[in-house]
C-alpha atoms as a PDB file:
ATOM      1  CA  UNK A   1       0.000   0.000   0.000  1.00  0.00           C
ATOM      2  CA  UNK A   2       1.581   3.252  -0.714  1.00  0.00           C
ATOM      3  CA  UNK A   3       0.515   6.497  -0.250  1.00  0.00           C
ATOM      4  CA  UNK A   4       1.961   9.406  -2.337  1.00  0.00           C
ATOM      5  CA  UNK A   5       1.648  13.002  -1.628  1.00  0.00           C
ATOM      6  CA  UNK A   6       1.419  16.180  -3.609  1.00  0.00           C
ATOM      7  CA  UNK A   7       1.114  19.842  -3.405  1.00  0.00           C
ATOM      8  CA  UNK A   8      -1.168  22.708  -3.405  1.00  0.00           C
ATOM      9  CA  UNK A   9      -3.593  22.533  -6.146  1.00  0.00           C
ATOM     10  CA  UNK A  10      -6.110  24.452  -7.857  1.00  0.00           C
ATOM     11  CA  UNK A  11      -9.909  23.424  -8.472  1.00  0.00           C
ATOM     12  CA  UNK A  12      -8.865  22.201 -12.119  1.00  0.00           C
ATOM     13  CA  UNK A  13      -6.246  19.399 -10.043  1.00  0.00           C
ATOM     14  CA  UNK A  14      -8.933  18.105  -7.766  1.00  0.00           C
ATOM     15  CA  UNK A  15     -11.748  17.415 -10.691  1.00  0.00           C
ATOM     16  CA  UNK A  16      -9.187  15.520 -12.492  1.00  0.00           C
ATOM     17  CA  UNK A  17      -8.128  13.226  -9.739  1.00  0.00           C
ATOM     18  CA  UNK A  18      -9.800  13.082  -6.106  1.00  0.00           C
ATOM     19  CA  UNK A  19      -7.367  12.115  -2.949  1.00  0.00           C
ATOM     20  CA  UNK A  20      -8.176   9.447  -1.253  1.00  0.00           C
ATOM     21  CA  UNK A  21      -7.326  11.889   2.047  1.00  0.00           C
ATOM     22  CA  UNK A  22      -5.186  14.613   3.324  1.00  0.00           C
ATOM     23  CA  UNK A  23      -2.124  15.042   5.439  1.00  0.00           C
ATOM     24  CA  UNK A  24      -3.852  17.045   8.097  1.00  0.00           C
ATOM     25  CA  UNK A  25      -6.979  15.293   8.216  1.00  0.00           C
ATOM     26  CA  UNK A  26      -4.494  13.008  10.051  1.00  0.00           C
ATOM     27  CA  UNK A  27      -1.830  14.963  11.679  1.00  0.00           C
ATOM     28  CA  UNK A  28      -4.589  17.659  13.383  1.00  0.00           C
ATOM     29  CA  UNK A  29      -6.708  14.209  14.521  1.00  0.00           C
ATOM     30  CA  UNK A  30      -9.895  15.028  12.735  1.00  0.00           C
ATOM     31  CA  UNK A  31     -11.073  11.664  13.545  1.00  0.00           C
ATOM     32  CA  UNK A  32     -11.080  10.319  17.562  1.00  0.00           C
ATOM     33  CA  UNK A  33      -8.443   7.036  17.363  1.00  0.00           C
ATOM     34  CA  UNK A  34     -11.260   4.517  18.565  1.00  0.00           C
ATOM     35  CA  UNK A  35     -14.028   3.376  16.577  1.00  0.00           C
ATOM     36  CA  UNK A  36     -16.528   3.948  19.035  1.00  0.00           C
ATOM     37  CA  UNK A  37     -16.332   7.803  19.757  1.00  0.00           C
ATOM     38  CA  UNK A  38     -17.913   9.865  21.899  1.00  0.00           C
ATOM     39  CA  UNK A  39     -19.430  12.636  20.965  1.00  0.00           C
ATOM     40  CA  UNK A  40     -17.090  15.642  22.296  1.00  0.00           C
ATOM     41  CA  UNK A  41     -15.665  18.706  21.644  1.00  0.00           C
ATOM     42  CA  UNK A  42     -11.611  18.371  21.317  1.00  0.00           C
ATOM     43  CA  UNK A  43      -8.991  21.135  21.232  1.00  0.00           C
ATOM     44  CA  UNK A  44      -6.578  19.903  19.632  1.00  0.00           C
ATOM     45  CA  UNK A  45      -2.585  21.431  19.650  1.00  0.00           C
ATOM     46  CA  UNK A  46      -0.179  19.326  17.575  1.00  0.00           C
ATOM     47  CA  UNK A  47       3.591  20.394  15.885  1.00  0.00           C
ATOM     48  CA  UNK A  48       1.899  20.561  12.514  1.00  0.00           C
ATOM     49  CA  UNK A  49      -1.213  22.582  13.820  1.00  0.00           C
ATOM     50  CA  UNK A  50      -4.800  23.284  15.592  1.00  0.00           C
ATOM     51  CA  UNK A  51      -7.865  21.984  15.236  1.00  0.00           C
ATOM     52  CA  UNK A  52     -11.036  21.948  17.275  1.00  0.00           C
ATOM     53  CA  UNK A  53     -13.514  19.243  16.396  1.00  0.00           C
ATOM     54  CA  UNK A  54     -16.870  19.177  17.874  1.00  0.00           C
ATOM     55  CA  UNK A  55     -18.454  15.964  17.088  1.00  0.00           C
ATOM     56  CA  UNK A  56     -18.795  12.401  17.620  1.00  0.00           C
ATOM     57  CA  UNK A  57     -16.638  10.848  14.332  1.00  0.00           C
ATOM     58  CA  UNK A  58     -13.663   8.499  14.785  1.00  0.00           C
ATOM     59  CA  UNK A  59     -11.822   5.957  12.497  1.00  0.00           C
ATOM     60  CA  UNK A  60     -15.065   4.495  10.864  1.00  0.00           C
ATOM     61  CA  UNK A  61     -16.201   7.600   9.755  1.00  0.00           C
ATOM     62  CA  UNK A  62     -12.996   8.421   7.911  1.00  0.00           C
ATOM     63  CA  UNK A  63     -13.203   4.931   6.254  1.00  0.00           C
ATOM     64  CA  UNK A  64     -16.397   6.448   4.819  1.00  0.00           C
ATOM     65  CA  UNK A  65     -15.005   9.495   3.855  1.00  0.00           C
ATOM     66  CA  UNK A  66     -11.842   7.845   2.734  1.00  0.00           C
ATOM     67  CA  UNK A  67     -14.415   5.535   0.701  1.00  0.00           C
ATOM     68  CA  UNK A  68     -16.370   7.987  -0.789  1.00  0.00           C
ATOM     69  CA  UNK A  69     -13.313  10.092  -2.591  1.00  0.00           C
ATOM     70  CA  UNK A  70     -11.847   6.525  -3.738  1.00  0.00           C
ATOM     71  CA  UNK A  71     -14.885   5.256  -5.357  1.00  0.00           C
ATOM     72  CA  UNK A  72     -16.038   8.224  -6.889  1.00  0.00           C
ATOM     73  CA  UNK A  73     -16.754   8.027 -10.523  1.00  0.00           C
ATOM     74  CA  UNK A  74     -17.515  12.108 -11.321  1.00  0.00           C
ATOM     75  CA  UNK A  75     -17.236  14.892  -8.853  1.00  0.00           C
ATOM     76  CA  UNK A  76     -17.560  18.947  -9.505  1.00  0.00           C
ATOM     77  CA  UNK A  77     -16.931  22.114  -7.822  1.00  0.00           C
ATOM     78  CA  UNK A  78     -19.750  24.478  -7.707  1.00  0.00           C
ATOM     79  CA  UNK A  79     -17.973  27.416  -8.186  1.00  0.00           C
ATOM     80  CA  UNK A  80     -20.886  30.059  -6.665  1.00  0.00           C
ATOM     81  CA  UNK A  81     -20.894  28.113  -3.144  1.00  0.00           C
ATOM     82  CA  UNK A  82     -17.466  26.398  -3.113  1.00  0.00           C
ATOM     83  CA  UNK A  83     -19.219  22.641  -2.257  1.00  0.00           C
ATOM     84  CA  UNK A  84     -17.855  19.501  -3.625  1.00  0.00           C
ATOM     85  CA  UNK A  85     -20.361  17.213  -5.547  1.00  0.00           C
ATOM     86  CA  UNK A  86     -19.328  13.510  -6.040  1.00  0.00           C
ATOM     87  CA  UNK A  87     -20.621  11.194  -8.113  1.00  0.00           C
ATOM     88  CA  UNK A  88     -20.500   7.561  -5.897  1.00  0.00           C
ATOM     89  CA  UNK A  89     -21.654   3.791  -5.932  1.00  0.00           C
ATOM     90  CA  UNK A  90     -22.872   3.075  -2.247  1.00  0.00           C
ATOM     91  CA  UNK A  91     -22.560  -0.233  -2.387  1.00  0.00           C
ATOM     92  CA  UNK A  92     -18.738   0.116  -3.500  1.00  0.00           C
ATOM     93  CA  UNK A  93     -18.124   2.321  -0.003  1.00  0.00           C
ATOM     94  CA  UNK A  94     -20.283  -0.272   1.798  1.00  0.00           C
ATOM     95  CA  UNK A  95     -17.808  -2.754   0.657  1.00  0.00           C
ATOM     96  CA  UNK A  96     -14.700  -0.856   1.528  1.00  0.00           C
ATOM     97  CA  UNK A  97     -15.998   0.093   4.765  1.00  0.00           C
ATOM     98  CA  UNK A  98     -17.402  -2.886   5.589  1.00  0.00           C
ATOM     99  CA  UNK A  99     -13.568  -4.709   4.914  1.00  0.00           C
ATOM    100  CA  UNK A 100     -15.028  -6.581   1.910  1.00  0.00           C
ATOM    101  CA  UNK A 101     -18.608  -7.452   3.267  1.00  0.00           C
ATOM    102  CA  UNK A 102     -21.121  -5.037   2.560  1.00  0.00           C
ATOM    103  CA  UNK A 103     -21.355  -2.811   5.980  1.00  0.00           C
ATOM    104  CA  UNK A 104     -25.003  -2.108   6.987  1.00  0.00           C
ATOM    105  CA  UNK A 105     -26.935   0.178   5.203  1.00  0.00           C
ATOM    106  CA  UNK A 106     -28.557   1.991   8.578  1.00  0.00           C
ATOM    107  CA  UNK A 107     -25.191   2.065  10.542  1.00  0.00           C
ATOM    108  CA  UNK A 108     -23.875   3.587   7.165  1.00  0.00           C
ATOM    109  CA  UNK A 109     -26.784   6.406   7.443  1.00  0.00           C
ATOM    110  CA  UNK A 110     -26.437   6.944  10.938  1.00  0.00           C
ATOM    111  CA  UNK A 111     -23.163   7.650  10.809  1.00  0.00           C
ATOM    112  CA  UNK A 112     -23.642   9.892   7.840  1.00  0.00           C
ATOM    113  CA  UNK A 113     -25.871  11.870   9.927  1.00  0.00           C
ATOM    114  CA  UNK A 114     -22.805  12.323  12.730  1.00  0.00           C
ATOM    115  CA  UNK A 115     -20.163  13.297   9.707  1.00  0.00           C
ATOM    116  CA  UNK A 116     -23.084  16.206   8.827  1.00  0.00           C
ATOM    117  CA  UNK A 117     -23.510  17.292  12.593  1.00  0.00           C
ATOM    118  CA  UNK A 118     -19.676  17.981  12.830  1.00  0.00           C
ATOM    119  CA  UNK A 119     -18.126  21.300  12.838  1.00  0.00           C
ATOM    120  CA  UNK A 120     -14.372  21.929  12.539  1.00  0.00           C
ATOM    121  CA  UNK A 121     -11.943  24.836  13.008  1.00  0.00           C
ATOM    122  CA  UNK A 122      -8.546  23.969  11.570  1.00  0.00           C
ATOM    123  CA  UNK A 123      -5.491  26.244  11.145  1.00  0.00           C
ATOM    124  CA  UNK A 124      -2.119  24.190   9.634  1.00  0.00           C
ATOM    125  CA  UNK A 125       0.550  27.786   8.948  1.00  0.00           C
ATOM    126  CA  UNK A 126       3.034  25.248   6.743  1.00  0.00           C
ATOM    127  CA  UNK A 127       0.409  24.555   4.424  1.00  0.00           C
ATOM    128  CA  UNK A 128      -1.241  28.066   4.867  1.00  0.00           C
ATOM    129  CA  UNK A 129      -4.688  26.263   5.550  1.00  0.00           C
ATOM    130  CA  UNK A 130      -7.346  28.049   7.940  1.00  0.00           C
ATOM    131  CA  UNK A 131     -10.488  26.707   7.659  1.00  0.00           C
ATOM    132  CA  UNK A 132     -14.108  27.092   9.355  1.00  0.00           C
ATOM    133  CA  UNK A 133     -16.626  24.994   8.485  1.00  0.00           C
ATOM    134  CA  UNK A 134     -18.127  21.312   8.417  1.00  0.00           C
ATOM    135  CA  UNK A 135     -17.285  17.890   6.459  1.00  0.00           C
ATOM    136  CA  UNK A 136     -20.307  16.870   4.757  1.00  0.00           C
ATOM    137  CA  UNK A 137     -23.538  18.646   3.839  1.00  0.00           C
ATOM    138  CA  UNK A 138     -25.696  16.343   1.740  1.00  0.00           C
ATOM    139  CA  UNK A 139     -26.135  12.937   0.702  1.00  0.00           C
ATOM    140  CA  UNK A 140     -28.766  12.423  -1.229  1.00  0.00           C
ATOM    141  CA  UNK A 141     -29.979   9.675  -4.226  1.00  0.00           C
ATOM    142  CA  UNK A 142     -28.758  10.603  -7.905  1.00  0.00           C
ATOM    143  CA  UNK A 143     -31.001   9.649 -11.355  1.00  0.00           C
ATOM    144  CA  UNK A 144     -27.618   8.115 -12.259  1.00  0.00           C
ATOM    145  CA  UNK A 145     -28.058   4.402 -11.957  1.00  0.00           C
ATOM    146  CA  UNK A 146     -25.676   1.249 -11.878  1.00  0.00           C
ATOM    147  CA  UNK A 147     -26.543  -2.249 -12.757  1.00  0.00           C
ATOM    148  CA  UNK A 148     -26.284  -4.859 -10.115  1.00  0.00           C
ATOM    149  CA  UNK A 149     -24.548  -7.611 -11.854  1.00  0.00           C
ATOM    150  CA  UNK A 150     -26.601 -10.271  -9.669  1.00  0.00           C
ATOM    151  CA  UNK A 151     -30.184  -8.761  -9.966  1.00  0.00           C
ATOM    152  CA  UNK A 152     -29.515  -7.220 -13.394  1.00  0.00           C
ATOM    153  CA  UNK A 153     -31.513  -4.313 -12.007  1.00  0.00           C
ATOM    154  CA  UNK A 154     -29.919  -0.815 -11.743  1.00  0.00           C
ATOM    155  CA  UNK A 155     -29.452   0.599  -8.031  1.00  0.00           C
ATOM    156  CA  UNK A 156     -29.030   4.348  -7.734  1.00  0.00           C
ATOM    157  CA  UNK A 157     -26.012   6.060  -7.562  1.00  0.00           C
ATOM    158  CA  UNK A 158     -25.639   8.571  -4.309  1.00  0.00           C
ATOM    159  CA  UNK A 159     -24.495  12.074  -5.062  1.00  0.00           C
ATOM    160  CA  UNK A 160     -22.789  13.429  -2.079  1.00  0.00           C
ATOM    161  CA  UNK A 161     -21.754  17.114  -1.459  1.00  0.00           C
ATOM    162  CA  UNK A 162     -19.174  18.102   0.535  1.00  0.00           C
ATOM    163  CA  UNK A 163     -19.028  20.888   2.858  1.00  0.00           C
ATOM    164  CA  UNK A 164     -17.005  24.075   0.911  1.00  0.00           C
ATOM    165  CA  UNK A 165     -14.638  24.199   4.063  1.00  0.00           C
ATOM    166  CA  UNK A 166     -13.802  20.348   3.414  1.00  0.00           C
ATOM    167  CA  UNK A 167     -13.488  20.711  -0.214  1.00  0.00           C
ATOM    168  CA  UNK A 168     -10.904  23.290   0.055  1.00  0.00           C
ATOM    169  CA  UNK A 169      -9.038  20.674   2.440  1.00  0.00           C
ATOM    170  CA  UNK A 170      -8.676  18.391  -0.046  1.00  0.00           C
ATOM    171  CA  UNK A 171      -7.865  21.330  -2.812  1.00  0.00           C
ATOM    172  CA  UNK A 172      -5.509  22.657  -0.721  1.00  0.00           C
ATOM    173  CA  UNK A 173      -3.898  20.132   1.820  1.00  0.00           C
ATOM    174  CA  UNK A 174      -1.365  17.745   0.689  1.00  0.00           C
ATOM    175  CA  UNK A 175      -2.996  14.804  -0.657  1.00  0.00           C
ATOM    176  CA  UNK A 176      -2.785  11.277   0.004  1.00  0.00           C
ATOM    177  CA  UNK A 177      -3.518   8.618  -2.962  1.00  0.00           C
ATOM    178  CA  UNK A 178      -4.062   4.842  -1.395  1.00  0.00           C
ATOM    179  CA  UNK A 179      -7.107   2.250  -1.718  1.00  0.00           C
ATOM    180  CA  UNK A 180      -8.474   2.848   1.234  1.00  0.00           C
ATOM    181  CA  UNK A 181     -10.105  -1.135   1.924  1.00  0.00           C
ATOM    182  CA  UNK A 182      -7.024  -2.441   4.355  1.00  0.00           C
ATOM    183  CA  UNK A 183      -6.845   0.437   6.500  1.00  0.00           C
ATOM    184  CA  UNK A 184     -10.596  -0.713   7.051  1.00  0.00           C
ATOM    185  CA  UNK A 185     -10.048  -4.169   7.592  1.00  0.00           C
ATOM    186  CA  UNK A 186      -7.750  -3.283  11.044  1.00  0.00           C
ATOM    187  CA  UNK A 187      -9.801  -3.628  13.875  1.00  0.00           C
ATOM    188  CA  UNK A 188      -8.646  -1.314  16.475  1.00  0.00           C
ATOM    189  CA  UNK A 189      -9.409   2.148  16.153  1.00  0.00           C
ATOM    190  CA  UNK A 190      -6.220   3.034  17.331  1.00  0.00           C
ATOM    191  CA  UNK A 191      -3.979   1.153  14.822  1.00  0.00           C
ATOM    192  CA  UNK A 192      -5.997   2.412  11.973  1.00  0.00           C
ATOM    193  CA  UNK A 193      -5.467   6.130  13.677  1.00  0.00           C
ATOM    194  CA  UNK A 194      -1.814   5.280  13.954  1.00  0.00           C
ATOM    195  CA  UNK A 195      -1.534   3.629  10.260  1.00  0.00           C
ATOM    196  CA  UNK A 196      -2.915   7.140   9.028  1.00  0.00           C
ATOM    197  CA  UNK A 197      -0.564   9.113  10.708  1.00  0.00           C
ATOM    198  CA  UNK A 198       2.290   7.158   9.660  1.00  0.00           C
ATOM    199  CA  UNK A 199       1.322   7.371   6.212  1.00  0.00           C
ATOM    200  CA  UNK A 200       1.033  11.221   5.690  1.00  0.00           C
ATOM    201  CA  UNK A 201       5.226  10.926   6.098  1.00  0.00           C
ATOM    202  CA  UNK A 202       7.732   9.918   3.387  1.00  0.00           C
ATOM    203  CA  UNK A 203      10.407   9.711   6.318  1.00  0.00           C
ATOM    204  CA  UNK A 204      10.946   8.077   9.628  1.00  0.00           C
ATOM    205  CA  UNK A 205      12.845   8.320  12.316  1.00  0.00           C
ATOM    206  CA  UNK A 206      15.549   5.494  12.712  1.00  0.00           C
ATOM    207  CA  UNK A 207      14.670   2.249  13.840  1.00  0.00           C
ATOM    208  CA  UNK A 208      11.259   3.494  13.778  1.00  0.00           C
ATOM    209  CA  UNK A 209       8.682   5.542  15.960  1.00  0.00           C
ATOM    210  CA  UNK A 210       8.312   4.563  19.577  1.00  0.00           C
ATOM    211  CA  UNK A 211       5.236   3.308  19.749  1.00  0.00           C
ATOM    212  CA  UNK A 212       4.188   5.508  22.781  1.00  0.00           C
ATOM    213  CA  UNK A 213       4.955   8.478  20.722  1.00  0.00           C
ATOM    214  CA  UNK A 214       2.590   7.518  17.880  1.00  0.00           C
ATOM    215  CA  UNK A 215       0.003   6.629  20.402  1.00  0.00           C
ATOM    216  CA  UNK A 216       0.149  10.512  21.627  1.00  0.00           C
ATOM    217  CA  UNK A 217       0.568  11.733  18.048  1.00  0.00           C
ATOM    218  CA  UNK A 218      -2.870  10.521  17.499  1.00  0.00           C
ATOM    219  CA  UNK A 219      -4.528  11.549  20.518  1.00  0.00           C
ATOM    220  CA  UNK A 220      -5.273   8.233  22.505  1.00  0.00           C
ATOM    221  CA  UNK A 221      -2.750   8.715  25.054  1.00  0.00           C
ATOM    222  CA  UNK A 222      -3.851   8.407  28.419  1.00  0.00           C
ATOM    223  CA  UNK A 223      -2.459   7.153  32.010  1.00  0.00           C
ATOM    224  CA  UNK A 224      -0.456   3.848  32.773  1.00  0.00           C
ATOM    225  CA  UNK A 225      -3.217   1.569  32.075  1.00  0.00           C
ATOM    226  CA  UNK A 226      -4.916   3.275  28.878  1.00  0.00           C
ATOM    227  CA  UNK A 227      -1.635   3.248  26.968  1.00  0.00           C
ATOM    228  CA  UNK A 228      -1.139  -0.606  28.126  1.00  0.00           C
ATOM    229  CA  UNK A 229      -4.051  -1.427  26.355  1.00  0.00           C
ATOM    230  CA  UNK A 230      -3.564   0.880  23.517  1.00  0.00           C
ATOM    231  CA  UNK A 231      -0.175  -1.257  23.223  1.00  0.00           C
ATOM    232  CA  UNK A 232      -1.760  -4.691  23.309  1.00  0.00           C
ATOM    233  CA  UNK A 233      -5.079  -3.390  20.465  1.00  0.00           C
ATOM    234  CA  UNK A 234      -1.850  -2.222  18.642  1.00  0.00           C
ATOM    235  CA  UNK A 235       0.050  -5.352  18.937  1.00  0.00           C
ATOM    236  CA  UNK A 236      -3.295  -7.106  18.026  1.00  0.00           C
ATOM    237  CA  UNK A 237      -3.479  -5.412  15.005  1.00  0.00           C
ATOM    238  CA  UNK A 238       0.522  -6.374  13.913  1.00  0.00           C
ATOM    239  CA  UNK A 239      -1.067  -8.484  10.745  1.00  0.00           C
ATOM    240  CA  UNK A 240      -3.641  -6.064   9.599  1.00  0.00           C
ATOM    241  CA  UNK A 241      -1.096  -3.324  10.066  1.00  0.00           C
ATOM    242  CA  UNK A 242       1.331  -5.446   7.695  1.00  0.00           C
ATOM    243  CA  UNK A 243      -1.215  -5.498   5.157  1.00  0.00           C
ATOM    244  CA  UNK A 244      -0.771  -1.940   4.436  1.00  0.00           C
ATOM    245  CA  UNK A 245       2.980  -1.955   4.491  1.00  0.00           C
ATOM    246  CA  UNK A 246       3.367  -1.112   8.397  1.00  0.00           C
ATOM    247  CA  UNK A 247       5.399  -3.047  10.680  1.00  0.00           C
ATOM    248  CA  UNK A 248       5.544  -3.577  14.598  1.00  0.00           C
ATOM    249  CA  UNK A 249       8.499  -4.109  16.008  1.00  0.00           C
ATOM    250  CA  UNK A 250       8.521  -4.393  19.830  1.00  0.00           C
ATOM    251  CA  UNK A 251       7.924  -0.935  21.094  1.00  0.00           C
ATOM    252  CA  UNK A 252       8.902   0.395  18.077  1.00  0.00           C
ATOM    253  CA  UNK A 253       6.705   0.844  14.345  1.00  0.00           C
ATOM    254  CA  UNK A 254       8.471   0.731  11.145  1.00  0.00           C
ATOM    255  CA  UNK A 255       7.105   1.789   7.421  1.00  0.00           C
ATOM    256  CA  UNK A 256       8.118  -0.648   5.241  1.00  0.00           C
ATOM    257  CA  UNK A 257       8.894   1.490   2.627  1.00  0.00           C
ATOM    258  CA  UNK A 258      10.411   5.169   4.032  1.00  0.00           C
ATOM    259  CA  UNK A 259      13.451   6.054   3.789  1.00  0.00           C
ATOM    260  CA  UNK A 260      15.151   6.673   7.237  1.00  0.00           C
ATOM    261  CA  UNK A 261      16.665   9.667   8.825  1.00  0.00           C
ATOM    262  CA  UNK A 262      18.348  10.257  11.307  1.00  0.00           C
ATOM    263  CA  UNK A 263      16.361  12.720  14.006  1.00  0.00           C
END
């Protein structure tokens, strides 16, 4: 699984090719690390940025998210408002988000519903982003239609509009290119967090992050006993993890394929 990231780029860049994701959707922990969250409102102070988030989203809803700019098949920019249209097959994000099953169709809406509720204030000064604003504002049924290849009847199409704040995120962050499906398949919310983080960088430290550190970079640190268990979900997860090119290594985490420095 690799993940590659590019520049700034204009509205014409982001009709021709969707990201998958951002760097700072990541590194300013849009999502809570757990895939049960809470709804809460988080202040959140990181070396790469702010952000305050005040919702109840975690690591499932970014599969979605992550789903619907992977699978989508046309998207526009309305240019008067500054929203994001795409063009999407919800049975393809049920299967990514699902980890190759078809997730259910009212957990799906439900947490649809949450990723409209939330509001977030981000500022990242190295990418000159400052943004106010939501994630998603509509999801709603298209007259485009698919075929279902078992029923040989056509299932609508969902056109989804982004929220303009989020649109210029993924205009204007660097973005991230990867299928999206592993990072779904890894059960604990904090190893997905932690896979996410790790692959917004093209460089790691040698031998690897500490896995403590990584465990704060993403927000689930806690006292003695929360990062003991954070340790053992992560250790859990050492296979899934593998699967998109991620490595655990004692108390350290490797990417398989960054170069190392030395920091």
């Amino acid at each position: 699984m690799t993940a590659n990231a590019s520049g700034p780029s204009g509205v014409a860049d982001i009709i021709k090719k969707l990201p998958t994701t951002t760097v700072h959707q990541s590194r300013l922990q849009l999502y809570q690390p757990t895939r049960r969250p809470q709804w809460q409102e988080r202040v959140i102070a990181t070396p790469w940025g702010t952000a305050t988030v005040r919702g109840k989203i975690g690591q499932v809803h970014a599969d979605i998210i992550e789903a619907i700019c992977r699978h989508a098949e046309d998207h526009r920019t309305i240019a008067a408002t500054g929203h994001l249209q795409i063009l999407v097959d919800p049975y393809k994000v049920r299967v990514t988000v699902g980890g190759g099953k078809a997730y259910s169709k009212d957990t799906l809406w439900r947490m649809l519903t949450e990723l409209r509720e939330t509001s977030i204030t981000l500022e990242a000064p190295a990418q000159g982003l400052k943004l106010l604003g939501g994630i998603l504002d509509r999801v709603e049924e298209s007259q485009a239609t698919k075929l279902n290849r078992l029923t040989g009847k056509p299932r609508q199409m969902w056109r989804v509009t982004l929220d303009p704040a989020f649109a210029a995120m993924l205009r204007d962050d660097l973005q991230l290119h990867y299928d999206p499906a592993p990072l779904a398949k890894i059960d604990a919310g904090v190893a997905q967090a932690i896979a996410r983080h790790i692959l917004t960088h093209r460089d790691q430290p040698t031998g690897g992050w500490l896995m403590d550190t990584l465990i704060q970079l993403v927000g689930a640190g806690g006292d003695s006993v929360s990062m003991r268990h954070r340790r053992r979900e992560i250790h859990k997860s050492a296979d899934a993890l593998k699967a998109v090119g991620i490595l655990v290594d004692g108390n350290r985490i490797k990417r398989l394929d960054a170069e190392e420095e030395d920091i």
